[in-house]
Protein backbone atom coordinates (compact mmCIF):
# COMPACT_ATOMS: atom_id res chain seq x y z
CA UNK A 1 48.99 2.53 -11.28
CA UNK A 2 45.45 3.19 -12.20
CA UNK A 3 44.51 1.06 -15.32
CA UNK A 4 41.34 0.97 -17.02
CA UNK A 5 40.87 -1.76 -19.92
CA UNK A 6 37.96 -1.72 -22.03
CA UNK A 7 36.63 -4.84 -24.70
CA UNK A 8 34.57 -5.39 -26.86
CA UNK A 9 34.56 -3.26 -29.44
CA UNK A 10 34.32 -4.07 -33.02
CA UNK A 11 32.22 -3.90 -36.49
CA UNK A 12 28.52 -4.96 -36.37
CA UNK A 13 25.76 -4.89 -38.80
CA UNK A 14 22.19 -2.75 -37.90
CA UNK A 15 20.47 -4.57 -35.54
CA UNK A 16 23.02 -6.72 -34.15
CA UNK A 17 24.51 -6.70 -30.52
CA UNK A 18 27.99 -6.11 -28.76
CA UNK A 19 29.00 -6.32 -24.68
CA UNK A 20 31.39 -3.82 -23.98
CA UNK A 21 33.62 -4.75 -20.82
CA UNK A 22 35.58 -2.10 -18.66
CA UNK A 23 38.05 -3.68 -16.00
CA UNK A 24 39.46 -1.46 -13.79
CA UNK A 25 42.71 -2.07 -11.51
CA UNK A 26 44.77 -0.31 -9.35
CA UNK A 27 42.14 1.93 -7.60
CA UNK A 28 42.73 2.06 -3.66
CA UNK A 29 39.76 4.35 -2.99
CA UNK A 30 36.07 3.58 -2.49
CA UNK A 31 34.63 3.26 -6.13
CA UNK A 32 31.55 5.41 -6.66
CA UNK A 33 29.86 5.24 -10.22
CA UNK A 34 31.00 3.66 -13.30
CA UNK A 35 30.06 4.76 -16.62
CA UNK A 36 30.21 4.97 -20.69
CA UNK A 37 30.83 8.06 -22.55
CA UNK A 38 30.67 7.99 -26.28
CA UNK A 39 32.48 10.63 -29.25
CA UNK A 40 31.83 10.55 -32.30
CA UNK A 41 33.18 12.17 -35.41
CA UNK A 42 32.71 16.06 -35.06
CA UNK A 43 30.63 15.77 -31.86
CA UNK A 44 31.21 16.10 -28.18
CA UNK A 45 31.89 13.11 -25.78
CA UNK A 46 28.27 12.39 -24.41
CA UNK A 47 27.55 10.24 -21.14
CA UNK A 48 25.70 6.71 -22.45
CA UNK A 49 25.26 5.26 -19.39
CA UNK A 50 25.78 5.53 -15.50
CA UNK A 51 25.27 2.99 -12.45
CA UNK A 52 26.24 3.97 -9.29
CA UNK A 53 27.38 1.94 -6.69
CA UNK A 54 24.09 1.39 -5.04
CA UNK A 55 22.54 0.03 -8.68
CA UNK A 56 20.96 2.62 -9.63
CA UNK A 57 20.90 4.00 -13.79
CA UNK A 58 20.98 6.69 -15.94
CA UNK A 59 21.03 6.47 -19.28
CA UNK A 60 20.85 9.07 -22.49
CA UNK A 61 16.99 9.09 -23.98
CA UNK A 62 18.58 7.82 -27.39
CA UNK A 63 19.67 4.22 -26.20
CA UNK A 64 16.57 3.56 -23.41
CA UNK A 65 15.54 0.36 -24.03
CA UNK A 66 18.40 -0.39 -26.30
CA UNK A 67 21.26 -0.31 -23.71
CA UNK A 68 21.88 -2.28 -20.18
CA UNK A 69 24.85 -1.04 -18.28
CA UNK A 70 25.81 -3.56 -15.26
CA UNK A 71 28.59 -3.41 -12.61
CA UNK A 72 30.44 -6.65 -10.81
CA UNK A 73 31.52 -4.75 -7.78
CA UNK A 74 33.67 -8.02 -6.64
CA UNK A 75 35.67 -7.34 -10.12
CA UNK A 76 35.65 -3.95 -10.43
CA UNK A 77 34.43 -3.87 -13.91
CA UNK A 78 31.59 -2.69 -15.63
CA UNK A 79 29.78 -3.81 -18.47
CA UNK A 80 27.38 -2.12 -21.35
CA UNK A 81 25.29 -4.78 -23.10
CA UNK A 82 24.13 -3.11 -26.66
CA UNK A 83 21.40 -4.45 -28.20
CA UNK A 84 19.60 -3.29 -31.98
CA UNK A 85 22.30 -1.18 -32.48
CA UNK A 86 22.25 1.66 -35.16
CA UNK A 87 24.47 3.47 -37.33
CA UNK A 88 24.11 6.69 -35.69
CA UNK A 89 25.57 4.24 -31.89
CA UNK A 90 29.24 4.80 -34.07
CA UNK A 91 31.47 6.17 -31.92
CA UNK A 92 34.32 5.76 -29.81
CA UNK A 93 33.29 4.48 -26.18
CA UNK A 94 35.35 4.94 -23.51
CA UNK A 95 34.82 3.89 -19.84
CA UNK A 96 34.83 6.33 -16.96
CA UNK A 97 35.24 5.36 -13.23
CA UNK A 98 34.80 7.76 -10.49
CA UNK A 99 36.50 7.09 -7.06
CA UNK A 100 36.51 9.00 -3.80
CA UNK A 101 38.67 9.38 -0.60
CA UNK A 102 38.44 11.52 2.20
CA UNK A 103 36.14 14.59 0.29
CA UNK A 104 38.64 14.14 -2.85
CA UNK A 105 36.99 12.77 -6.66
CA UNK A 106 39.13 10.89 -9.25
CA UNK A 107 38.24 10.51 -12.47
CA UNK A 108 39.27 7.72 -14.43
CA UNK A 109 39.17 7.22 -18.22
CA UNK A 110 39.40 4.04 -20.11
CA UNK A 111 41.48 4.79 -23.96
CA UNK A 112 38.47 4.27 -25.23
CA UNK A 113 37.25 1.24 -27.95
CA UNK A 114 35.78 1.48 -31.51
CA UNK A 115 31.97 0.91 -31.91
CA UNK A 116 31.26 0.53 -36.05
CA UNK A 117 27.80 -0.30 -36.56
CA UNK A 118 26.94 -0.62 -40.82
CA UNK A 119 23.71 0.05 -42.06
């Protein structure tokens, strides 16, 4: 059974920092890239950030510089380090892992943690 669990979440002033953690288990198939989507009230999930198995990033132009998204490959987990966070970063966050085998995807989605950041 595929299990995603995500930490980290949690209530943090303007300016502060949280690490979001995203362990994944149960996935037989060769992991490709790992990610974090975030929803908040009224909007559309929106990809955060994306590292692929190979290292390399993407992220969305409103956290550059803000946001570090990391992978332990050994652990299967991946990790989004948030730094001078701002009210409008509220939002759900959930973790997304994307596996392959044999030409087939899988999509995996974490149940997602709360991000409240006060201004």
């Amino acid at each position: 059974q595929v299990q995603l669990v995500e930490s980290g979440g949690g209530l943090v002033q303007a300016g502060g920092s949280l690490r979001l953690s995203c362990a994944a288990s149960g996935i037989i198939f060769r992991i490709n890239a790992m990610g974090w989507y975030r929803q908040a009230p009224g909007k559309q999930r929106e990809l955060v950030a994306q590292i692929t198995s190979g290292g390399g990033t993407i992220y969305v132009l409103s956290v550059k510089g803000r946001f570090t998204i990391s992978r332990d490959n050994a652990k299967n987990t991946v990790y989004l380090q948030m730094n001078s966070l701002k009210a409008e970063d509220t939002a759900v966050y959930y973790c997304n892992v994307q596996s392959s085998f044999t030409g087939e995807e899988y999509d995996y989605w974490g149940q997602g943690t709360q991000v409240t950041v006060s201004s």
